[in-house]
C-alpha atoms as a PDB file:
ATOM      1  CA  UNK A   1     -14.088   8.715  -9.041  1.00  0.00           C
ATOM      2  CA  UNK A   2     -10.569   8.763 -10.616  1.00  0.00           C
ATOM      3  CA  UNK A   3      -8.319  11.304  -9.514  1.00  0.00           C
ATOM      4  CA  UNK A   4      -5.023  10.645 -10.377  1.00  0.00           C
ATOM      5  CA  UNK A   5      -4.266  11.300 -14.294  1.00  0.00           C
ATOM      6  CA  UNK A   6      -2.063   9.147 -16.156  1.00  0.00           C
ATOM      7  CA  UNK A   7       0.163  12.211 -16.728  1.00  0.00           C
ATOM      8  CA  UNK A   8       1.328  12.410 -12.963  1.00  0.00           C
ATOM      9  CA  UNK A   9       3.310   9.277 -13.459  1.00  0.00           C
ATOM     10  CA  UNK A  10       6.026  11.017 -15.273  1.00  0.00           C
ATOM     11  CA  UNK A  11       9.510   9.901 -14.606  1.00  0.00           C
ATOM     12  CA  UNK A  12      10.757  12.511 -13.035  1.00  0.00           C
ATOM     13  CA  UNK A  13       8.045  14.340 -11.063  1.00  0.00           C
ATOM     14  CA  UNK A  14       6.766  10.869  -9.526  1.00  0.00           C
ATOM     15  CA  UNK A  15      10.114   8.119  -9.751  1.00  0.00           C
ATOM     16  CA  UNK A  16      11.915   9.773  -6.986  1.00  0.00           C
ATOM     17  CA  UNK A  17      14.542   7.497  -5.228  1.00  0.00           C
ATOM     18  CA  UNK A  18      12.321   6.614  -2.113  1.00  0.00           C
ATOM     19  CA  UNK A  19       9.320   5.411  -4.551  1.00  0.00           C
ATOM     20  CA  UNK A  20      11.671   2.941  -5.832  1.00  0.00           C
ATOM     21  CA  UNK A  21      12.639   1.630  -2.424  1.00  0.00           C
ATOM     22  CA  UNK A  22       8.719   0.927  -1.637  1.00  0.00           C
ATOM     23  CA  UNK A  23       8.857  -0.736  -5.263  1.00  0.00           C
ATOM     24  CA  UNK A  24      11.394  -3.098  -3.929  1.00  0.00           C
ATOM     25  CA  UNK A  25       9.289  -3.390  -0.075  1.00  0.00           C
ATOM     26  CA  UNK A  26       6.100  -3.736  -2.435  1.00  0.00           C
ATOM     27  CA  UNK A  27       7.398  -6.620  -3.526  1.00  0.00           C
ATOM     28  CA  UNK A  28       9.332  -8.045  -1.551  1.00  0.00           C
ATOM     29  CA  UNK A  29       5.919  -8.381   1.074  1.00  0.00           C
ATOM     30  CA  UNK A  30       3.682  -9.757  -1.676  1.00  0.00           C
ATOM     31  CA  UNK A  31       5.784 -12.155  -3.331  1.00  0.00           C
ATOM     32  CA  UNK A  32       7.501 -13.524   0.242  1.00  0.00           C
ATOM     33  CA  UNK A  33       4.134 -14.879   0.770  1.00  0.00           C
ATOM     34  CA  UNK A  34       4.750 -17.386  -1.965  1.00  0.00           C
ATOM     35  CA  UNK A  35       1.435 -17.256  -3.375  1.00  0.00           C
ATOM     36  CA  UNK A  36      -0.705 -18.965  -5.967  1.00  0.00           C
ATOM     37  CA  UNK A  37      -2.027 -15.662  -7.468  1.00  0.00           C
ATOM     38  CA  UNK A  38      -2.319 -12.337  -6.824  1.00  0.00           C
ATOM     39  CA  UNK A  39      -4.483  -9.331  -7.096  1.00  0.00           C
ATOM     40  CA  UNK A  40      -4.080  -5.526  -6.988  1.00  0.00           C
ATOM     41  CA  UNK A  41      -6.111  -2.614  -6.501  1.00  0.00           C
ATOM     42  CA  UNK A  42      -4.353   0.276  -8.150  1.00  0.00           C
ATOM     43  CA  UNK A  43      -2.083  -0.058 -11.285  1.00  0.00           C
ATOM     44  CA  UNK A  44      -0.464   3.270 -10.580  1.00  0.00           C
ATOM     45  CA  UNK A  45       2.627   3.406 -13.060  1.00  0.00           C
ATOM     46  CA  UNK A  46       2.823  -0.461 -13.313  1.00  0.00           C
ATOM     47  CA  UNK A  47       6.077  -1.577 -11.834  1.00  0.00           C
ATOM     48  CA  UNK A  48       4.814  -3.795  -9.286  1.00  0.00           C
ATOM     49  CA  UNK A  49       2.711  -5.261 -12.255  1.00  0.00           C
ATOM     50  CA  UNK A  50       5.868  -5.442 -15.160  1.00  0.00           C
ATOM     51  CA  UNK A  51       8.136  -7.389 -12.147  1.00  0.00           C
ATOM     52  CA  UNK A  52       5.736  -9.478 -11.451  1.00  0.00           C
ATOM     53  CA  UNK A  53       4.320 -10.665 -15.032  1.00  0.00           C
ATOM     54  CA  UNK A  54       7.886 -10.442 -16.543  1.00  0.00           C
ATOM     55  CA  UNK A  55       9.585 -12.454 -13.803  1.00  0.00           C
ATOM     56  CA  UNK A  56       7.462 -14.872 -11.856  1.00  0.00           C
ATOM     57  CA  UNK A  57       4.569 -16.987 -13.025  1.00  0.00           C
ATOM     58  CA  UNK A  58       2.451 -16.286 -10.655  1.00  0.00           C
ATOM     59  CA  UNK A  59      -0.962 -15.172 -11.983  1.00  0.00           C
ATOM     60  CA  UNK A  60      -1.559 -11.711 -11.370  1.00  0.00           C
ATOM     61  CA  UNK A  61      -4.663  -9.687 -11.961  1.00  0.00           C
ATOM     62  CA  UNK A  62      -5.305  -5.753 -11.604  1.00  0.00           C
ATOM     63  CA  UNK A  63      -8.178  -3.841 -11.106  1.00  0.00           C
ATOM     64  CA  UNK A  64      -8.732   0.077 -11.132  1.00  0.00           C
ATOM     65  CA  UNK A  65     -10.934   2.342 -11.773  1.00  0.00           C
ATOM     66  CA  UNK A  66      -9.019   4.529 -14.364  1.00  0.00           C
ATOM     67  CA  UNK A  67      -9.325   2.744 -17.513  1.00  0.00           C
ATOM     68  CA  UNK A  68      -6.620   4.539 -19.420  1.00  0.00           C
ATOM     69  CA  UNK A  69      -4.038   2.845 -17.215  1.00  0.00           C
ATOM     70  CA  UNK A  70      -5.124  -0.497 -18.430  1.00  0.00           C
ATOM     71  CA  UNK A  71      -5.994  -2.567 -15.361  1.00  0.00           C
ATOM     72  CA  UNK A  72      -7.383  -6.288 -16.476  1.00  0.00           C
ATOM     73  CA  UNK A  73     -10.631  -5.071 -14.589  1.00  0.00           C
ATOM     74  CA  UNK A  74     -12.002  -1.325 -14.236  1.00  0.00           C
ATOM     75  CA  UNK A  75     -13.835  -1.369 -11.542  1.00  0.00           C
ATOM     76  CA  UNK A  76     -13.492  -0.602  -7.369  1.00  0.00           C
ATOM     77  CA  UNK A  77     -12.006  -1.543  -4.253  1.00  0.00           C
ATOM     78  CA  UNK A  78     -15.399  -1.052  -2.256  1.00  0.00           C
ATOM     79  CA  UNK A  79     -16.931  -3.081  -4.798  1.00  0.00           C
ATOM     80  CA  UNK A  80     -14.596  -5.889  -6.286  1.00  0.00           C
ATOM     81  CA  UNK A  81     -15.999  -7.749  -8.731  1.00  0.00           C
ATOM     82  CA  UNK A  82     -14.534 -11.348  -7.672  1.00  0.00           C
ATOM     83  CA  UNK A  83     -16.097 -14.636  -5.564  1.00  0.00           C
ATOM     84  CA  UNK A  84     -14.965 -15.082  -2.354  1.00  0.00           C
ATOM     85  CA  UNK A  85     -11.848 -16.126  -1.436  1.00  0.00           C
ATOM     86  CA  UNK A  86      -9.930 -15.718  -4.950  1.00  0.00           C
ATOM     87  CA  UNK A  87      -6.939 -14.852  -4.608  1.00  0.00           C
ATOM     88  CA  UNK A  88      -3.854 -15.499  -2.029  1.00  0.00           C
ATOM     89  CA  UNK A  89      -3.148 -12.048  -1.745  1.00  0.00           C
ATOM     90  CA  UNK A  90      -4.695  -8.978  -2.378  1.00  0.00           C
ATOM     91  CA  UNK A  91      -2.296  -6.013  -2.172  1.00  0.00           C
ATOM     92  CA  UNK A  92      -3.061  -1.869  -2.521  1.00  0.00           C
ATOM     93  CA  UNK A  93      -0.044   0.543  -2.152  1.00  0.00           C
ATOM     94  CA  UNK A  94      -1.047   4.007  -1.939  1.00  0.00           C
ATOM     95  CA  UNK A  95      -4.403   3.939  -2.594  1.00  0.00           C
ATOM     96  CA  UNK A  96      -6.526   3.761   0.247  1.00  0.00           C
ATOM     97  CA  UNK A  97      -5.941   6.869   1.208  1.00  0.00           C
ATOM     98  CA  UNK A  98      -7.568   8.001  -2.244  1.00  0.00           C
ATOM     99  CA  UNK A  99     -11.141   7.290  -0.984  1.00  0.00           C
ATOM    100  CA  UNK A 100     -12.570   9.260   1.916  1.00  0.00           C
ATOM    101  CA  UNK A 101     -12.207   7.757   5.352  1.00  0.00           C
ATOM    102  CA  UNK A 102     -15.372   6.447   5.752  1.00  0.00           C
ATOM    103  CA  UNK A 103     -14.892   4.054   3.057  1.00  0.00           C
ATOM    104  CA  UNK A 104     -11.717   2.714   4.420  1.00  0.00           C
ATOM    105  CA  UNK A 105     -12.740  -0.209   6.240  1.00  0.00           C
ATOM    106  CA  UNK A 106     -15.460  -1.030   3.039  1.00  0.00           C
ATOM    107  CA  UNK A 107     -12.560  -1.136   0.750  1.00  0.00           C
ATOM    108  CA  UNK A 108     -11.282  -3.531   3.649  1.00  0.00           C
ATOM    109  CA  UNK A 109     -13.735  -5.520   4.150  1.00  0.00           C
ATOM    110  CA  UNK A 110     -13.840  -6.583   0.391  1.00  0.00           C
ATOM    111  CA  UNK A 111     -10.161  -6.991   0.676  1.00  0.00           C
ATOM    112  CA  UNK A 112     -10.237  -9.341   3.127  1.00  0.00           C
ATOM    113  CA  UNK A 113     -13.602 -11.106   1.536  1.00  0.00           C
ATOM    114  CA  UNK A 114     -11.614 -11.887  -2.223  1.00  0.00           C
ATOM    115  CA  UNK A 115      -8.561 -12.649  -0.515  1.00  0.00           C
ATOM    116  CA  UNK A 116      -7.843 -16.550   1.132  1.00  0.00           C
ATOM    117  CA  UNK A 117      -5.298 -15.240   3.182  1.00  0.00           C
ATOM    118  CA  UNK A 118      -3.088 -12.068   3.053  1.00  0.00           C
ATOM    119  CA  UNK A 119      -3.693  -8.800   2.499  1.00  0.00           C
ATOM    120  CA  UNK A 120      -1.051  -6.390   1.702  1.00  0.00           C
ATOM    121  CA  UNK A 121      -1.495  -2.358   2.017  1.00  0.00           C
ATOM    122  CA  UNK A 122       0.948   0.407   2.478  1.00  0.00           C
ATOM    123  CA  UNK A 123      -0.350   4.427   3.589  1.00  0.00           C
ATOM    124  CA  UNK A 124       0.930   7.771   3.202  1.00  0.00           C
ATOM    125  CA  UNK A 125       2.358   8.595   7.100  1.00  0.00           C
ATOM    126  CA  UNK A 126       2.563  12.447   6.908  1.00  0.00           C
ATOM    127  CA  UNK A 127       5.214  13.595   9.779  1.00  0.00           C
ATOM    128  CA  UNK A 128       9.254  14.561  10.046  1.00  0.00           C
ATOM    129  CA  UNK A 129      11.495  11.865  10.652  1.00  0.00           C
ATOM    130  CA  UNK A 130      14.281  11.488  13.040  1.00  0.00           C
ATOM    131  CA  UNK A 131      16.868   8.567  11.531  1.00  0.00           C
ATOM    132  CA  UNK A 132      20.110   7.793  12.226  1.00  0.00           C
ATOM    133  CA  UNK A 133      22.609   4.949  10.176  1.00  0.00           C
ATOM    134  CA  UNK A 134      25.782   4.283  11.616  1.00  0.00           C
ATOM    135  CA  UNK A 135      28.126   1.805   8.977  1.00  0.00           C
ATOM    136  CA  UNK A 136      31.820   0.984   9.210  1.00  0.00           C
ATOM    137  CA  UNK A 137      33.664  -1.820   6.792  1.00  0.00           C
ATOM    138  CA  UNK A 138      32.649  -5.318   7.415  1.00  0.00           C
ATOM    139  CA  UNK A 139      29.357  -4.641   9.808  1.00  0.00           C
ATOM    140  CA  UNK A 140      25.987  -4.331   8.621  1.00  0.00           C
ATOM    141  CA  UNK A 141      24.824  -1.159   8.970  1.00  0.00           C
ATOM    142  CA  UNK A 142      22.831   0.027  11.921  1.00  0.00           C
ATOM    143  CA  UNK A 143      19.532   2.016  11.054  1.00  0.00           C
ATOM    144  CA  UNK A 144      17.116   3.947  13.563  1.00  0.00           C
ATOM    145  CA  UNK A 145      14.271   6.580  12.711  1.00  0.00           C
ATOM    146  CA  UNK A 146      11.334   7.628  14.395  1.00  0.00           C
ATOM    147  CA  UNK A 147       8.067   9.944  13.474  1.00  0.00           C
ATOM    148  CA  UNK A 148       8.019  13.833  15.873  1.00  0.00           C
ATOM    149  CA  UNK A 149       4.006  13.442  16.268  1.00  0.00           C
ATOM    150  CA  UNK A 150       3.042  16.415  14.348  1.00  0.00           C
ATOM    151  CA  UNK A 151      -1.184  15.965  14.260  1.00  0.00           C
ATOM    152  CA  UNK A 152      -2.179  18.953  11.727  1.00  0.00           C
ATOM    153  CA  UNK A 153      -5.233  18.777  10.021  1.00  0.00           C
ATOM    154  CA  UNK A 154      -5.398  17.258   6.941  1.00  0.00           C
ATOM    155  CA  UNK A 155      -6.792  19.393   3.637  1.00  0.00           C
ATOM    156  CA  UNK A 156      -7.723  17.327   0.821  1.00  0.00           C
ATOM    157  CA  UNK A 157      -5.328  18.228  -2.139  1.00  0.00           C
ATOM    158  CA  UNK A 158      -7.626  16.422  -4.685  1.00  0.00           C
ATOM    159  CA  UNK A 159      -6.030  13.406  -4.324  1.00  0.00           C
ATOM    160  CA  UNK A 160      -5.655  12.114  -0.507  1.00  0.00           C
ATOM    161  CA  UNK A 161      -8.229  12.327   1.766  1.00  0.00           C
ATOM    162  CA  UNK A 162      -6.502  11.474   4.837  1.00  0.00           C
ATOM    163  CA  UNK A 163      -3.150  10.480   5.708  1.00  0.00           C
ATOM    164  CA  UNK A 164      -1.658   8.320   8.656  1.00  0.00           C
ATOM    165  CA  UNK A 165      -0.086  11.013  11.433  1.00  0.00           C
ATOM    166  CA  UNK A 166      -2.343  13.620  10.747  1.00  0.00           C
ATOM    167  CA  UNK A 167      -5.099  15.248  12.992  1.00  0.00           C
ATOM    168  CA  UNK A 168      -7.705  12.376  13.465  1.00  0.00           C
ATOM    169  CA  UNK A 169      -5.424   9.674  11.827  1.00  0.00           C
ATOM    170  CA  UNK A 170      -2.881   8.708  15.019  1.00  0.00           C
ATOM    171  CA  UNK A 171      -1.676   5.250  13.518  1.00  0.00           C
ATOM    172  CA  UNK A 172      -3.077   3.198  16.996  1.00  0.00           C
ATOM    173  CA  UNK A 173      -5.958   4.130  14.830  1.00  0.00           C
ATOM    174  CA  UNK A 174      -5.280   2.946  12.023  1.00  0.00           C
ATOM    175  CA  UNK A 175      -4.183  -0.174  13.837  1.00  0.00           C
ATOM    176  CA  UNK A 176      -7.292  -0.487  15.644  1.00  0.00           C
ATOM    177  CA  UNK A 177      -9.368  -0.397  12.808  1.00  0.00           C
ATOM    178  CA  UNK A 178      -6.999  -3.060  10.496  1.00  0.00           C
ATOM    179  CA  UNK A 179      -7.127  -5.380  13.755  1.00  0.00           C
ATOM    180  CA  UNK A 180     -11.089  -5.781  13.882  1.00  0.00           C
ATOM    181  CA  UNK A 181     -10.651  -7.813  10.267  1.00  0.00           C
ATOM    182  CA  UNK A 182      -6.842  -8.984  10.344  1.00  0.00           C
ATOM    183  CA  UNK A 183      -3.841  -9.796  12.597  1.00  0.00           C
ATOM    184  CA  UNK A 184      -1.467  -7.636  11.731  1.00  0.00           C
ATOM    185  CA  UNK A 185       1.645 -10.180  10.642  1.00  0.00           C
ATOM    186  CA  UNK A 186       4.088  -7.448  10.129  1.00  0.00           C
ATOM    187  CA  UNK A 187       4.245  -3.561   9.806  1.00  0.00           C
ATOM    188  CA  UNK A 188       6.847  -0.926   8.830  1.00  0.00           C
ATOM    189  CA  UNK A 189       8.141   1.994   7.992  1.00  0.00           C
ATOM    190  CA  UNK A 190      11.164   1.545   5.309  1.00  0.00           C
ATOM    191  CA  UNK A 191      14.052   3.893   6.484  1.00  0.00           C
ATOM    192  CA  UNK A 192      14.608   5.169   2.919  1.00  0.00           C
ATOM    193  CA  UNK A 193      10.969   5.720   1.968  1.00  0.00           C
ATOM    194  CA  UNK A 194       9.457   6.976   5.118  1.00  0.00           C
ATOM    195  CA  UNK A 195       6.297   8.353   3.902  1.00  0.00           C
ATOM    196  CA  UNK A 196       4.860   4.709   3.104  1.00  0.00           C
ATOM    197  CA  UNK A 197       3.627   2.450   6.272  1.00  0.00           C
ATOM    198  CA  UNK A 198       3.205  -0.899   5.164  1.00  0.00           C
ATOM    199  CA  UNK A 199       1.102  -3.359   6.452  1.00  0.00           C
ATOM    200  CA  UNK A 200       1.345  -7.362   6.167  1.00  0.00           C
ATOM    201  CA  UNK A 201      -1.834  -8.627   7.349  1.00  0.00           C
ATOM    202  CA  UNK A 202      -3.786 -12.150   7.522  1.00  0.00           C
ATOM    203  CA  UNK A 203      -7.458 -12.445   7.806  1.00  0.00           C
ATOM    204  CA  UNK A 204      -9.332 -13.626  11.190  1.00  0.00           C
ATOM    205  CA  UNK A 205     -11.926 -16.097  10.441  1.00  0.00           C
END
């Protein structure tokens, strides 16, 4: 069921500075896999789509079940509508958590089945953050943050069921759940953005 109306991508209620740094992690995870083709679940406001179609040639395909934010394919993640094995990667940022948790590992499941390879997924991580960034001239900068566990409950808002750090969602989890399909290749928090946990993953045979 679509949730999220094409009016909530307005500029400035939904392009806030730390979005743009997962736009940048977004790709920078998909498109360091070097691969063939790639598909999407969830156009959202289409940047990850524009870079990629305006600046690579790599074949890229979208799929979503809003149709007025013109995906290729209208259709959903627990039910994709491709053979096995079609694509090199098969990403979804921010929209797992969209479907109730019992669907979650279904909308895996035919992640991993269309993909040859990778998957790649980030998560809303609900909880305060503790960083700290230390530069001077001529050093790279040094960068530490960490979640405060803070486990409330989680009330649906209409558009996320669940979210990672909340009561029933610890991210070992999460984890656990991701491992029984996938090794997990590579997983972080960005220190600008740190509501999104991403997730590189390749599939176990």
């Amino acid at each position: 069921m679509k949730q999220v109306d094409k009016d909530s991508y307005n500029f400035h209620s939904y392009s806030h500075p730390d979005r743009w740094v997962s736009y940048y992690h977004q790709l920078d995870s998909v498109l360091g896999l070097s691969p063939h083709n790639i598909l999407e679940v969830g156009v959202g406001d289409g940047v990850t789509r524009d870079y990629i179609r305006s600046n690579t040639t790599i074949p890229y395909t979208s799929i979503d079940i809003a149709e007025d934010l013109h995906p290729d394919i209208v259709g959903s993640v627990t039910a994709l509508p491709f053979a096995d094995a079609s694509y090199d990667v098969v990403c979804a940022f921010e929209v797992l958590e969209h479907l109730p948790f019992e669907e979650f590992e279904k909308a895996l499941r035919e992640m991993k089945r269309v993909s040859r390879r990778h998957v790649v997924i980030s998560l809303p991580h609900f909880g305060p953050p503790v960083q700290f960034m230390f530069k001077i001239p001529f050093f790279r900068a040094i960068k530490f943050s960490v979640k405060i566990p803070y486990a409330q409950p989680h009330r649906f808002n209409g558009q996320h069921y669940w979210e990672i750090g909340k009561k029933g969602y610890a991210p070992s989890k999460i984890r656990a759940i991701l491992e029984r399909h996938f090794t997990i290749t590579k997983e972080f928090i960005p220190f600008e953005s740190q509501y999104h946990h991403f997730f590189v993953l390749e599939k176990k045979s």
